[in-house]
PDB file of N, CA and C in Angstrom:
ATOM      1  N   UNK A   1      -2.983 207.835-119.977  1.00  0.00           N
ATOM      2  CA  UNK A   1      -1.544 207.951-120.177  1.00  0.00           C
ATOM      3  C   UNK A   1      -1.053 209.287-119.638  1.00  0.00           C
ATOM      4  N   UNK A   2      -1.611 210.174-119.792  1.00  0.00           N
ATOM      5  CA  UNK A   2      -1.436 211.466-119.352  1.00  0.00           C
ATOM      6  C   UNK A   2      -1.140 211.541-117.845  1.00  0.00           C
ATOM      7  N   UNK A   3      -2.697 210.863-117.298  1.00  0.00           N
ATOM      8  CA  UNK A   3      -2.234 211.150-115.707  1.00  0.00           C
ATOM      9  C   UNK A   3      -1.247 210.675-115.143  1.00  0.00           C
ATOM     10  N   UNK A   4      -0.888 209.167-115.917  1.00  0.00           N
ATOM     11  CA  UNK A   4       0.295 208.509-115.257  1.00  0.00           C
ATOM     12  C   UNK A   4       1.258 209.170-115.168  1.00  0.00           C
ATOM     13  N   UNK A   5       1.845 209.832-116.749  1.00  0.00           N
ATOM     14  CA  UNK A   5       3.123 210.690-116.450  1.00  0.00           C
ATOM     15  C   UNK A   5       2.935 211.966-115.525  1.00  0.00           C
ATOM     16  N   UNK A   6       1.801 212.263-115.343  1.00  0.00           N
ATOM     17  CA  UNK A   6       2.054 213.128-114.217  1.00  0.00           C
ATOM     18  C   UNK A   6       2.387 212.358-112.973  1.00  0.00           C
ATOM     19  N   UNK A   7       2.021 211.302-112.732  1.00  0.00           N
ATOM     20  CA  UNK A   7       2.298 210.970-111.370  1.00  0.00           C
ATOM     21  C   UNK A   7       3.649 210.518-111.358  1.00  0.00           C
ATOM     22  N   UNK A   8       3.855 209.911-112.132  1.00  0.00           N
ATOM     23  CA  UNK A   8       5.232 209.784-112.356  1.00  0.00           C
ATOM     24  C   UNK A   8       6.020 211.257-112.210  1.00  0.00           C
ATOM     25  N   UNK A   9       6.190 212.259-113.026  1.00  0.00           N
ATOM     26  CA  UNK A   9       6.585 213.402-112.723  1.00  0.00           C
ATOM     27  C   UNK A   9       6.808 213.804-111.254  1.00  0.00           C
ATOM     28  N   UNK A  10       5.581 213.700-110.713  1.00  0.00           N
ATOM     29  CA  UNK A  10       5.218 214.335-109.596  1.00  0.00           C
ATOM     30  C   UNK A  10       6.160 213.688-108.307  1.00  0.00           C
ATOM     31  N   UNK A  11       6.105 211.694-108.533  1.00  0.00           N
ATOM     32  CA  UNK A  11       6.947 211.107-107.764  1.00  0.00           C
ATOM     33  C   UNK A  11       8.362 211.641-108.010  1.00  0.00           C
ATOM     34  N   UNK A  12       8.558 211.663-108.788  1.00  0.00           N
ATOM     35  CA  UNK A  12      10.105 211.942-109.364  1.00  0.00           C
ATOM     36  C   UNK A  12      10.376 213.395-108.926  1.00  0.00           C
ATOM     37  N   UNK A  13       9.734 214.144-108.803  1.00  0.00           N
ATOM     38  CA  UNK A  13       9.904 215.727-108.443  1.00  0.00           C
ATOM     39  C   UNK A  13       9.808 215.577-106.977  1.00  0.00           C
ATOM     40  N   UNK A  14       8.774 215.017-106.136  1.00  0.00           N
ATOM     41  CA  UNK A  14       8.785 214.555-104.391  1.00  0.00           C
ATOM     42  C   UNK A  14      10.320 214.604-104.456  1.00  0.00           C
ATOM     43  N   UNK A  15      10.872 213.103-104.705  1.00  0.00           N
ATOM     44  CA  UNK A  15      12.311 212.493-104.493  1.00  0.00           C
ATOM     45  C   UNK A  15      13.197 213.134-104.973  1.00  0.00           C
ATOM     46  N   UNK A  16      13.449 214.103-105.897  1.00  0.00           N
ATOM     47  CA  UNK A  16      14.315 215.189-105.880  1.00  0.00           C
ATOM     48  C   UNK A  16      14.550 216.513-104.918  1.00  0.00           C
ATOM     49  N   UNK A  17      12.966 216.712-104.722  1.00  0.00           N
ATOM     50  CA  UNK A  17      12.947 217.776-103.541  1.00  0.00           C
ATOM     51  C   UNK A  17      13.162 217.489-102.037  1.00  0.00           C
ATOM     52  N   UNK A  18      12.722 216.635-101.818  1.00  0.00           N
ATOM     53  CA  UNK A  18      13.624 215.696-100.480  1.00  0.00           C
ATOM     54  C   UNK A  18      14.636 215.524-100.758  1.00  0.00           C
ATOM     55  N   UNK A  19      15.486 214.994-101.537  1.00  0.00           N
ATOM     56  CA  UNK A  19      17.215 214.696-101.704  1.00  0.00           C
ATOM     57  C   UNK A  19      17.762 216.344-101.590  1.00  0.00           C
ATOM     58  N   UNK A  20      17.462 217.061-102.561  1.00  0.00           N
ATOM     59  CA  UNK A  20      17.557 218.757-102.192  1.00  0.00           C
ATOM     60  C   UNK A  20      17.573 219.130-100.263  1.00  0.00           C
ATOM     61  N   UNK A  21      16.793 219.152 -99.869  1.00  0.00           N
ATOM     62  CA  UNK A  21      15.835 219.496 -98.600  1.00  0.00           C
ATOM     63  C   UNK A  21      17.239 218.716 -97.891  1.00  0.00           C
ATOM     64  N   UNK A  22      17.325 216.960 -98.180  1.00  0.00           N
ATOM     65  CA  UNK A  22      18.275 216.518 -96.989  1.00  0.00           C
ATOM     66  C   UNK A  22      19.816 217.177 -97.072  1.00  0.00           C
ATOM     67  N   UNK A  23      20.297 217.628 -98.315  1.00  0.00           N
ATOM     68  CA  UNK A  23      21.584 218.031 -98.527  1.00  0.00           C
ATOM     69  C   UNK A  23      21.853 219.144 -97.652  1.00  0.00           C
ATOM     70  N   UNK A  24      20.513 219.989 -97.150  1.00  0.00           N
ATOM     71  CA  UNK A  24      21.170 221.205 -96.483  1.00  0.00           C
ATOM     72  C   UNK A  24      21.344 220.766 -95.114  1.00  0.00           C
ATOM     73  N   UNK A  25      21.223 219.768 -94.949  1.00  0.00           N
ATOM     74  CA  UNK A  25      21.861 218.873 -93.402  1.00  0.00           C
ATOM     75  C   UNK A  25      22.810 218.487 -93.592  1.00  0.00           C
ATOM     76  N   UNK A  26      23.316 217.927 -92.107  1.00  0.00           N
ATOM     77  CA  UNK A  26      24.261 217.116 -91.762  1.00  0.00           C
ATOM     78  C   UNK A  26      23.339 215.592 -91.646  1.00  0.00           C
ATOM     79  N   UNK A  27      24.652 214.560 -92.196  1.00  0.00           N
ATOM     80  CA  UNK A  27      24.820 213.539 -91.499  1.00  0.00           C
ATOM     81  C   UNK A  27      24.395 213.096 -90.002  1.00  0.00           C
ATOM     82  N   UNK A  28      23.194 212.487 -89.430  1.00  0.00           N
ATOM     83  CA  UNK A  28      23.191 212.096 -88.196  1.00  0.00           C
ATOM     84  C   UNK A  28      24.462 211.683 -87.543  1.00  0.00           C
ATOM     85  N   UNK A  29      25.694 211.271 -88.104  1.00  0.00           N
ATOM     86  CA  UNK A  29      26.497 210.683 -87.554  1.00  0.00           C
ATOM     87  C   UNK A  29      27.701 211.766 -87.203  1.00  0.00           C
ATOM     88  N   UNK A  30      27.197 213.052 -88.380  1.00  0.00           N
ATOM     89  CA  UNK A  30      28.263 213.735 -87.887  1.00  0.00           C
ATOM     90  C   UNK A  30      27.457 214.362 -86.768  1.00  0.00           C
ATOM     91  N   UNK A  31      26.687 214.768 -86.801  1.00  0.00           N
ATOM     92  CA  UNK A  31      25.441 215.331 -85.916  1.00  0.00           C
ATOM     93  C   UNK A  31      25.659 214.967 -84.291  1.00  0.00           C
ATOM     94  N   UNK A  32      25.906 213.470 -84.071  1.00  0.00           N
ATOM     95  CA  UNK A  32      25.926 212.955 -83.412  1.00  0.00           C
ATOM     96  C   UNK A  32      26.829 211.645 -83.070  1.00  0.00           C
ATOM     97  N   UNK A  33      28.058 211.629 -83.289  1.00  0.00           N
ATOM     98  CA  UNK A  33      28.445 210.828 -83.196  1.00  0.00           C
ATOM     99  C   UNK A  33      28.970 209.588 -82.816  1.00  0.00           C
ATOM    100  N   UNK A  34      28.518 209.869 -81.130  1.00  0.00           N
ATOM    101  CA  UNK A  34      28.461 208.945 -80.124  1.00  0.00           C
ATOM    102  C   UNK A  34      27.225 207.706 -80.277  1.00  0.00           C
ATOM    103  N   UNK A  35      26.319 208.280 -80.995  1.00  0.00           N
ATOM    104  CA  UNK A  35      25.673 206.748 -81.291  1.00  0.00           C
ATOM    105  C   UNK A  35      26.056 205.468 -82.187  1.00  0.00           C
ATOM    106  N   UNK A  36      26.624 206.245 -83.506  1.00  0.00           N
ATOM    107  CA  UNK A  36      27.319 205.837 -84.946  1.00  0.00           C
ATOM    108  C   UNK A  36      28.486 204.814 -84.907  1.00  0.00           C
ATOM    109  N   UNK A  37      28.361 203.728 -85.089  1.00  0.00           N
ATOM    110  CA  UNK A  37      29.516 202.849 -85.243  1.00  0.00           C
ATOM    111  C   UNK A  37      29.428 202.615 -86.738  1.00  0.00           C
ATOM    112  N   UNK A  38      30.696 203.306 -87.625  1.00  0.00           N
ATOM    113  CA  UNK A  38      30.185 202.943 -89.346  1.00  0.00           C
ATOM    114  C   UNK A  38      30.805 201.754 -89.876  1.00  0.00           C
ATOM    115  N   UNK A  39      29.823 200.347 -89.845  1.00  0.00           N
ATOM    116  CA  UNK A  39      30.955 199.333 -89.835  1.00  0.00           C
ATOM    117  C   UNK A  39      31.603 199.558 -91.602  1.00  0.00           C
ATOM    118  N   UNK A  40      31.091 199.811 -92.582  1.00  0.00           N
ATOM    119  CA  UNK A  40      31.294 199.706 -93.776  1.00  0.00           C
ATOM    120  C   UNK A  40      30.755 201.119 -94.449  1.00  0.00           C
ATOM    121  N   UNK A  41      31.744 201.528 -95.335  1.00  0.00           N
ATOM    122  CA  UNK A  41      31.198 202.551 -96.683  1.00  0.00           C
ATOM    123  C   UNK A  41      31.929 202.536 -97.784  1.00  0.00           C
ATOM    124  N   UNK A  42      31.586 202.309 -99.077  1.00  0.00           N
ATOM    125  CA  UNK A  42      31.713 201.761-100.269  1.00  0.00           C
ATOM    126  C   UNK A  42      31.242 202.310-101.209  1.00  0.00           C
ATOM    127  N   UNK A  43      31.822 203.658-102.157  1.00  0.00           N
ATOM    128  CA  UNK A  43      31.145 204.146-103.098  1.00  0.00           C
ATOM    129  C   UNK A  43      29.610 205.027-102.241  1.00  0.00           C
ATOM    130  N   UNK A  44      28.304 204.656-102.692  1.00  0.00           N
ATOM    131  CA  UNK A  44      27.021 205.668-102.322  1.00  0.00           C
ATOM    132  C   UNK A  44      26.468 204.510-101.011  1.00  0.00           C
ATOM    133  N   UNK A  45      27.218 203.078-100.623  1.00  0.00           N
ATOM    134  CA  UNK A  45      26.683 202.834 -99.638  1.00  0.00           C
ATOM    135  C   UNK A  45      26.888 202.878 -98.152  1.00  0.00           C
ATOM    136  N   UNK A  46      26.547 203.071 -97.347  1.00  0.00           N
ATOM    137  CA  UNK A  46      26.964 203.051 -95.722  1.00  0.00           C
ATOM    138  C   UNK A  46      26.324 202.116 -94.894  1.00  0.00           C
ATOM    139  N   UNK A  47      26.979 201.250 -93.995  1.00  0.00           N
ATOM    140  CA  UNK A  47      26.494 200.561 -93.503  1.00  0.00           C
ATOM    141  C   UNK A  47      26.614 201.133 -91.648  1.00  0.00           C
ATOM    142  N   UNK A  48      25.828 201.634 -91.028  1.00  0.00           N
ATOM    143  CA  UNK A  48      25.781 202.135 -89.258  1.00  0.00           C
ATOM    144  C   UNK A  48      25.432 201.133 -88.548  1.00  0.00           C
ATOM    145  N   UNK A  49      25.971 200.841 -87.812  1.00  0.00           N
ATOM    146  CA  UNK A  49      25.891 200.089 -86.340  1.00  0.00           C
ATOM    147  C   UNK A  49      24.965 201.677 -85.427  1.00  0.00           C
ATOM    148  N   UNK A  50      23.968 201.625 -85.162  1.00  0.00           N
ATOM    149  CA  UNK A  50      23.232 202.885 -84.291  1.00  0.00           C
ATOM    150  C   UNK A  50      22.644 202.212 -82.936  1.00  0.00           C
ATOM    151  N   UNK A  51      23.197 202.729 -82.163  1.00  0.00           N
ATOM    152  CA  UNK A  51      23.086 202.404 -80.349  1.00  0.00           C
ATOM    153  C   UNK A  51      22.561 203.850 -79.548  1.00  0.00           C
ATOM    154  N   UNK A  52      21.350 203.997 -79.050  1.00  0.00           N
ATOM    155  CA  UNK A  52      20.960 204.922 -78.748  1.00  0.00           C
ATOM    156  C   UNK A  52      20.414 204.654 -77.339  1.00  0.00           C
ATOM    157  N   UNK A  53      20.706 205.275 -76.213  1.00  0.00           N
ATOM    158  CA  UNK A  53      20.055 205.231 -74.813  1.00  0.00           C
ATOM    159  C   UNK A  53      18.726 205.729 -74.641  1.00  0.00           C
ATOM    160  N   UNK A  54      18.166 205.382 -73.356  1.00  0.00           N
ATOM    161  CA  UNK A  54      16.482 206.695 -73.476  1.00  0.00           C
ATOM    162  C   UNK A  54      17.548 207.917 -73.098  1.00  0.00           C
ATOM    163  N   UNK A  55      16.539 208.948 -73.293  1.00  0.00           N
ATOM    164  CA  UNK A  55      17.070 209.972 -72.903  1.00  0.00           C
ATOM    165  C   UNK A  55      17.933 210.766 -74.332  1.00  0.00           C
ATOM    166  N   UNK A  56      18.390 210.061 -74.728  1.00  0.00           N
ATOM    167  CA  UNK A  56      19.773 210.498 -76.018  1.00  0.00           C
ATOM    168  C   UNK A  56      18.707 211.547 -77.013  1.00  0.00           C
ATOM    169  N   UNK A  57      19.321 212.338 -77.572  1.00  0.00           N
ATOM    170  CA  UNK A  57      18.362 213.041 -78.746  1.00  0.00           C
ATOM    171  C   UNK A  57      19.446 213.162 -79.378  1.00  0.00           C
ATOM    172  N   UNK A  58      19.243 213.364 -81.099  1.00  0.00           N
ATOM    173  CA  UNK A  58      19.610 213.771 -82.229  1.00  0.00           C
ATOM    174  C   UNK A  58      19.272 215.067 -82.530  1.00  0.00           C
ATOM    175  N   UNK A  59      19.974 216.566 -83.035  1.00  0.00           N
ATOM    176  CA  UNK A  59      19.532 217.695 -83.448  1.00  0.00           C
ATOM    177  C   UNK A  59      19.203 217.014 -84.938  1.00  0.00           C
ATOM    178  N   UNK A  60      18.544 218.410 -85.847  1.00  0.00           N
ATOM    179  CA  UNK A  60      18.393 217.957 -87.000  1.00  0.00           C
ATOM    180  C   UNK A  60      19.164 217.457 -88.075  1.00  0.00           C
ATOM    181  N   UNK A  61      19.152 215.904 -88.215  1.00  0.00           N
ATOM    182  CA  UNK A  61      19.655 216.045 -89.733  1.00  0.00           C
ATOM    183  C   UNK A  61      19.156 215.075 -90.949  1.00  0.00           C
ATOM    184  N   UNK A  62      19.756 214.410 -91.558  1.00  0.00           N
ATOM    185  CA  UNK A  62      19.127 214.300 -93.067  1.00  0.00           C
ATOM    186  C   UNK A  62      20.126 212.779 -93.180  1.00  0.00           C
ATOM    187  N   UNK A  63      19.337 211.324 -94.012  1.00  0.00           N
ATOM    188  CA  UNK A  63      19.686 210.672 -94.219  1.00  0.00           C
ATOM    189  C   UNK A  63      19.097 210.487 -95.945  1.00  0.00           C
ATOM    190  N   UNK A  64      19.713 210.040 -96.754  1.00  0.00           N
ATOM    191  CA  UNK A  64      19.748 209.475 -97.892  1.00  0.00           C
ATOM    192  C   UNK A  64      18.389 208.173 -97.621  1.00  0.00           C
ATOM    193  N   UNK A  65      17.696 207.716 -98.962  1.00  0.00           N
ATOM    194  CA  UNK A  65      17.216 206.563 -99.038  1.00  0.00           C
ATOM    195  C   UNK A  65      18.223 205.354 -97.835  1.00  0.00           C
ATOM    196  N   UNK A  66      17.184 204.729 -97.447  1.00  0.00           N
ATOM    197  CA  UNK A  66      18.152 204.205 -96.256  1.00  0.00           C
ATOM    198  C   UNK A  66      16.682 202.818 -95.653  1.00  0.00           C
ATOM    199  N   UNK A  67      17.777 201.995 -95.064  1.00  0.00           N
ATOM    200  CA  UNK A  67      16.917 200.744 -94.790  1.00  0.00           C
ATOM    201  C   UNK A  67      17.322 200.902 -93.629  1.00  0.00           C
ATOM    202  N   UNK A  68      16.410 200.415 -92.177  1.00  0.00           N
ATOM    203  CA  UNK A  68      16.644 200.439 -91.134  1.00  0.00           C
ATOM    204  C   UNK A  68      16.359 198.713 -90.907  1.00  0.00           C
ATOM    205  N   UNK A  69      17.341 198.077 -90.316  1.00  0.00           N
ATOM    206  CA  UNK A  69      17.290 196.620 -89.363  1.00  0.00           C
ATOM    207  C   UNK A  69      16.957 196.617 -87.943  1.00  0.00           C
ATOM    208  N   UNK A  70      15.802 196.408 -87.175  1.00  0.00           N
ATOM    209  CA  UNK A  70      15.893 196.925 -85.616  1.00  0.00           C
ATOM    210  C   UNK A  70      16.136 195.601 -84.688  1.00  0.00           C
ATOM    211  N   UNK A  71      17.400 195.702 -84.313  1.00  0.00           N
ATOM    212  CA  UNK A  71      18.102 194.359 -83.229  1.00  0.00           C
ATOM    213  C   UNK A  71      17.477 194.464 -81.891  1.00  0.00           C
ATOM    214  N   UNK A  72      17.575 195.753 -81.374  1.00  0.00           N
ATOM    215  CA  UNK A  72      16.836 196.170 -80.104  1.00  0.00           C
ATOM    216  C   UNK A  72      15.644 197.015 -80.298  1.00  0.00           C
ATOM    217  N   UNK A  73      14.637 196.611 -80.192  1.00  0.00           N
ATOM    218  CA  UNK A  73      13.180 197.332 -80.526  1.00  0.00           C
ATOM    219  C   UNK A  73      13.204 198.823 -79.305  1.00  0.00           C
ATOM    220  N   UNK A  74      12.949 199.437 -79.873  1.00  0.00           N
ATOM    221  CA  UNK A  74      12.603 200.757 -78.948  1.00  0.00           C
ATOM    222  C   UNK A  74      11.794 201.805 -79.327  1.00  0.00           C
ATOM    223  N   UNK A  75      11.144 202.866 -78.586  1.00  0.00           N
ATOM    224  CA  UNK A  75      10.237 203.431 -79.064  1.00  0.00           C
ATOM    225  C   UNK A  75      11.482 205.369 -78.775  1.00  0.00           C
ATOM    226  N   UNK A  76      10.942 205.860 -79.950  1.00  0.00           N
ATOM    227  CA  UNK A  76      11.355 206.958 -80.521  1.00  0.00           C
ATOM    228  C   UNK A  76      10.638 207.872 -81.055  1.00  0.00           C
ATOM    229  N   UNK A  77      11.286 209.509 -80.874  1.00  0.00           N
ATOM    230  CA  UNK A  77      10.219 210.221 -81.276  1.00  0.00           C
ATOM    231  C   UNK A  77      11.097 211.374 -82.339  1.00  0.00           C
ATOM    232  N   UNK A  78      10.527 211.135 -83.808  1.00  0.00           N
ATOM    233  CA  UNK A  78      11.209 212.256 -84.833  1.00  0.00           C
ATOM    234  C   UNK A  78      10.236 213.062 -85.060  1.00  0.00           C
ATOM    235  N   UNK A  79      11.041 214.535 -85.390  1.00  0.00           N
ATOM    236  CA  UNK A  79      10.570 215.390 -85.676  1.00  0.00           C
ATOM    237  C   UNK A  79      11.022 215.868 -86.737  1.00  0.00           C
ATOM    238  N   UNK A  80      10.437 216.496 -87.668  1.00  0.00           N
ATOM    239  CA  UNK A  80      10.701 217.246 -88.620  1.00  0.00           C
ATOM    240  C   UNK A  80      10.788 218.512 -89.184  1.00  0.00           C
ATOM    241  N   UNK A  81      11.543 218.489 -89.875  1.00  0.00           N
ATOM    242  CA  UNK A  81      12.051 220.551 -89.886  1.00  0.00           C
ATOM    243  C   UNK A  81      10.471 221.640 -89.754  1.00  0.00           C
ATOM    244  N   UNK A  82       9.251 220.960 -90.822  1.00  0.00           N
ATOM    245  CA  UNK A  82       8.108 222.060 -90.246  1.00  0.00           C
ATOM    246  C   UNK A  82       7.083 221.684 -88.979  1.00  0.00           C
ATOM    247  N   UNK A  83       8.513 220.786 -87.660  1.00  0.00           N
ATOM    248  CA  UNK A  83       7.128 220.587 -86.217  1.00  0.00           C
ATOM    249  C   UNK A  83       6.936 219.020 -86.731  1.00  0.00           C
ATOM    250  N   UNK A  84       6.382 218.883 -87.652  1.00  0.00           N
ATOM    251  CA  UNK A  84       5.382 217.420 -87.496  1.00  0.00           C
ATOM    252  C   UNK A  84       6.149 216.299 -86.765  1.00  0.00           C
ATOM    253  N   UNK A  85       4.998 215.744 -85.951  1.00  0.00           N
ATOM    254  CA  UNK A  85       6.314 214.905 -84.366  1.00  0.00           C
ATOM    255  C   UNK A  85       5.875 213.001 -85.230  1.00  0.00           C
ATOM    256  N   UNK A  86       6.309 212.270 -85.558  1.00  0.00           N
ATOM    257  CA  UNK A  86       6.162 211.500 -85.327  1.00  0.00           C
ATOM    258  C   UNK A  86       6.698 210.282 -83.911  1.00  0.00           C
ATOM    259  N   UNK A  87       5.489 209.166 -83.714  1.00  0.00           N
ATOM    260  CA  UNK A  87       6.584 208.213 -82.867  1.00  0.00           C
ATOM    261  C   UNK A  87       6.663 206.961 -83.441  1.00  0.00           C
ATOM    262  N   UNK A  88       7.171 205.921 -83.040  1.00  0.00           N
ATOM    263  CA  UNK A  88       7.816 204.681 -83.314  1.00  0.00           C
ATOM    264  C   UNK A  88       7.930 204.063 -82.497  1.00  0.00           C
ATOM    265  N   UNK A  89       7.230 202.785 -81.938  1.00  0.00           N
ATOM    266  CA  UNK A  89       7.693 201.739 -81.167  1.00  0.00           C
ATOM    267  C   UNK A  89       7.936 200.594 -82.371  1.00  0.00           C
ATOM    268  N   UNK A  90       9.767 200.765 -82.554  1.00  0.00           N
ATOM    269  CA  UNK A  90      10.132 199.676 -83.100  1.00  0.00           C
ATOM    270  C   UNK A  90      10.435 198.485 -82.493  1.00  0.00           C
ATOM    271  N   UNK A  91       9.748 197.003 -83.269  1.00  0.00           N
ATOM    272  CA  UNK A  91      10.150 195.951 -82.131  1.00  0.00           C
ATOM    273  C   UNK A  91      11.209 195.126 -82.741  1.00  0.00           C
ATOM    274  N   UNK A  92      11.800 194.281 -82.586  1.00  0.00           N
ATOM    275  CA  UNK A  92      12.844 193.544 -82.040  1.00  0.00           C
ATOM    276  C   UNK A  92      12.626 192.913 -83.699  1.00  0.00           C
ATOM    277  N   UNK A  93      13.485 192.853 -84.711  1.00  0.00           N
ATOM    278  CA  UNK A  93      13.087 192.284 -85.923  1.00  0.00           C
ATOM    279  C   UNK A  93      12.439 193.107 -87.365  1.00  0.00           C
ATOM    280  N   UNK A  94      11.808 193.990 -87.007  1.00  0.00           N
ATOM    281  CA  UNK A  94      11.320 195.181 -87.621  1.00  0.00           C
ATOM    282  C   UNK A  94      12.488 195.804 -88.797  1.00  0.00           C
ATOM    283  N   UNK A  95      11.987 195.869 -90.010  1.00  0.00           N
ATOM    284  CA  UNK A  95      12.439 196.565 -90.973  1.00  0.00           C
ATOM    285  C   UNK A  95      12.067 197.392 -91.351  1.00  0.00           C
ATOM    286  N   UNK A  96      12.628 198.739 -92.035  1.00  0.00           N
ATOM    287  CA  UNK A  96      11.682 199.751 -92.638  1.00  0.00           C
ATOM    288  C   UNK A  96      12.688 200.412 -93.611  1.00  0.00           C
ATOM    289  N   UNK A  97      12.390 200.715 -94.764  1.00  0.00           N
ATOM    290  CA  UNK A  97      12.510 200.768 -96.075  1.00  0.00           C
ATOM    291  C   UNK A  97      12.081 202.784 -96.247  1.00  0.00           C
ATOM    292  N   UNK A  98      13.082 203.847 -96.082  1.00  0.00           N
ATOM    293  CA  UNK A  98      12.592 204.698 -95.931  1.00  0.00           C
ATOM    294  C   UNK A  98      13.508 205.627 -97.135  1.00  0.00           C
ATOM    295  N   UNK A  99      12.879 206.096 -97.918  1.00  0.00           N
ATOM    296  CA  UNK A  99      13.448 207.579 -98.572  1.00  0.00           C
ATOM    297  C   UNK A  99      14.092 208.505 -98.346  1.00  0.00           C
ATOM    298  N   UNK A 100      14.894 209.424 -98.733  1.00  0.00           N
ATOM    299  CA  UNK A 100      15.809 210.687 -98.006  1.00  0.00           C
ATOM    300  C   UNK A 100      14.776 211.100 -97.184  1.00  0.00           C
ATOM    301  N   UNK A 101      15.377 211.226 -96.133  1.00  0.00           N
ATOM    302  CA  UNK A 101      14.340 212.164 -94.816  1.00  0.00           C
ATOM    303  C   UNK A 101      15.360 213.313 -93.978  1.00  0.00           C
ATOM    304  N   UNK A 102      14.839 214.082 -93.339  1.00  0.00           N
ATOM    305  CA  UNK A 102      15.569 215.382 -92.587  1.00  0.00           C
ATOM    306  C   UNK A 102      14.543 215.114 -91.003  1.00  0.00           C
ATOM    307  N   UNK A 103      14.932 214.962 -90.126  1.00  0.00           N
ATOM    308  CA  UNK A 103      14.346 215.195 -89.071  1.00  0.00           C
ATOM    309  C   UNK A 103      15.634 214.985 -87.730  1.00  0.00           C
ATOM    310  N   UNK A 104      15.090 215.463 -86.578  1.00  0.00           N
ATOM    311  CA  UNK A 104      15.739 215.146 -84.830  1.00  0.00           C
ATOM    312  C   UNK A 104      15.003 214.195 -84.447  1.00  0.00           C
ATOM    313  N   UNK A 105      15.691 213.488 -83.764  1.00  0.00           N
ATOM    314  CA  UNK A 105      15.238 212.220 -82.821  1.00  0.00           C
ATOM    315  C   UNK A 105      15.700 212.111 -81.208  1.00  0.00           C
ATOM    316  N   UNK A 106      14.659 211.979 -80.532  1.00  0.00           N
ATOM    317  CA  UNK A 106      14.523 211.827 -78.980  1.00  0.00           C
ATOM    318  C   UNK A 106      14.206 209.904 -79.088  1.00  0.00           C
ATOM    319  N   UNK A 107      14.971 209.269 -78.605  1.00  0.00           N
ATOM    320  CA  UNK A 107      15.130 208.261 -77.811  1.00  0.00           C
ATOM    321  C   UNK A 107      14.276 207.812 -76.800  1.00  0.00           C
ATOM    322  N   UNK A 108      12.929 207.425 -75.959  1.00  0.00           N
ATOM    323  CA  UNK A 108      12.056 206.968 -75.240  1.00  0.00           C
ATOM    324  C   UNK A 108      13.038 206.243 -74.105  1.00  0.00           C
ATOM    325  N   UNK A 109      13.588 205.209 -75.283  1.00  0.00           N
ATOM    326  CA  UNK A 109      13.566 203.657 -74.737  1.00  0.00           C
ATOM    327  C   UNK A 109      15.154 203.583 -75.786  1.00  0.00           C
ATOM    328  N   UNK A 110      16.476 202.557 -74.909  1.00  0.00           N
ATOM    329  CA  UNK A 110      17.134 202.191 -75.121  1.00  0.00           C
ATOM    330  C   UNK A 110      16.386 201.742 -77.164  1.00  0.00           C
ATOM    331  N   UNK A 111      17.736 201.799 -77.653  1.00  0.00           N
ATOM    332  CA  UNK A 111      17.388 201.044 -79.287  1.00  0.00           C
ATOM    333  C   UNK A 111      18.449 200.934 -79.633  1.00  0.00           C
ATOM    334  N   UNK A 112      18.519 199.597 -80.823  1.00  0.00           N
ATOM    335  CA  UNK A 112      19.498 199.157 -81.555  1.00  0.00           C
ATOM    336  C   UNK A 112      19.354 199.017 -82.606  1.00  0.00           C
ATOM    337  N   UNK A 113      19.755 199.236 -83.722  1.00  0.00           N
ATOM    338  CA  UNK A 113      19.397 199.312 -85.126  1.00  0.00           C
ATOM    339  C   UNK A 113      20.510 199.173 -86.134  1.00  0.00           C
ATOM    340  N   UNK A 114      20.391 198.666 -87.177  1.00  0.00           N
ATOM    341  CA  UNK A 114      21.401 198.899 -88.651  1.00  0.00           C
ATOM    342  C   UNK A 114      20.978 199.975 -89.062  1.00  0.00           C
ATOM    343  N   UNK A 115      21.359 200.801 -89.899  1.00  0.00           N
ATOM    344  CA  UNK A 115      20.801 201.088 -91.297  1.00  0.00           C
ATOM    345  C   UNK A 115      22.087 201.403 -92.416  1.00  0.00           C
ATOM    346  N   UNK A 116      21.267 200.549 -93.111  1.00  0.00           N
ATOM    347  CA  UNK A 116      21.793 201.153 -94.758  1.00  0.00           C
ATOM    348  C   UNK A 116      21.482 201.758 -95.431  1.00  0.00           C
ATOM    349  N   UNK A 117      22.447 203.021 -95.553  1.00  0.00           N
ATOM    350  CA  UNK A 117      22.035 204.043 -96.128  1.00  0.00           C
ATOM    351  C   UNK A 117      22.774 203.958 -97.731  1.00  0.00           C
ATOM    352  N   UNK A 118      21.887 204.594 -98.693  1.00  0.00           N
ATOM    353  CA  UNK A 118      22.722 204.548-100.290  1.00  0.00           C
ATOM    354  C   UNK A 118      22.257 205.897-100.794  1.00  0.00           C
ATOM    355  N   UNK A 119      23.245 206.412-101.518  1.00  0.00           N
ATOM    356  CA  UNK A 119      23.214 207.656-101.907  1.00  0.00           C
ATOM    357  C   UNK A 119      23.912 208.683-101.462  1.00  0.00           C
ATOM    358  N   UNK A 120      25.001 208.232-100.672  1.00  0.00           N
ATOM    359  CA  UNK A 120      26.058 209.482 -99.740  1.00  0.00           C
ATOM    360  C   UNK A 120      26.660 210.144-100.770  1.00  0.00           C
TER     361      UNK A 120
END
């Protein structure tokens, strides 16, 4: 019982310190706004239309818990505030279910995507 509430704690302290961490950003959309079509926002939810070319990059910023829909699969490369590079070849159908995050994004390959973001 013990360890659980620590892990519990511990999850619960992660997801506060990331929500912290993303607040000292901007919005990708303000960041960047030529990709951002916001079809809907409602109270803590947002709904983005995101259209990105190769070539396009994002400076750093910070999204809320957020679901990504990928219409046009493309491969992408984020980075995060301490360096760590991830990539992504998202394909055509692909969902992903992601937590407050802070990072820049470089574009590979043309992409099309939703996301819903909750918690603005």
């Amino acid at each position: 019982m013990k360890n659980s509430c620590l892990v519990v704690a511990l999850a619960i302290g992660l997801v506060a310190s990331a929500t912290c961490v993303a607040e000292e950003y901007k919005d990708g959309c303000a960041v960047e706004p030529k990709n951002c079509n916001i079809l809907k926002q409602e109270g803590k939810v947002r709904v983005i239309d995101y259209t990105a070319k190769a070539g396009d990059k994002v400076g750093m910023h910070s999204h809320p818990a957020h679901v990504i829909y990928v219409l046009k699969g493309g491969k992408s490369k984020f980075t995060s505030p301490d360096g760590t590079v991830k990539e992504l070849d998202a394909k055509t159908g692909d969902v992903f279910i992601n937590g407050p995050t802070v990072h820049s994004s470089e574009h590979i390959t043309d992409i099309h995507v939703i996301i819903v973001e909750t918690g603005q």
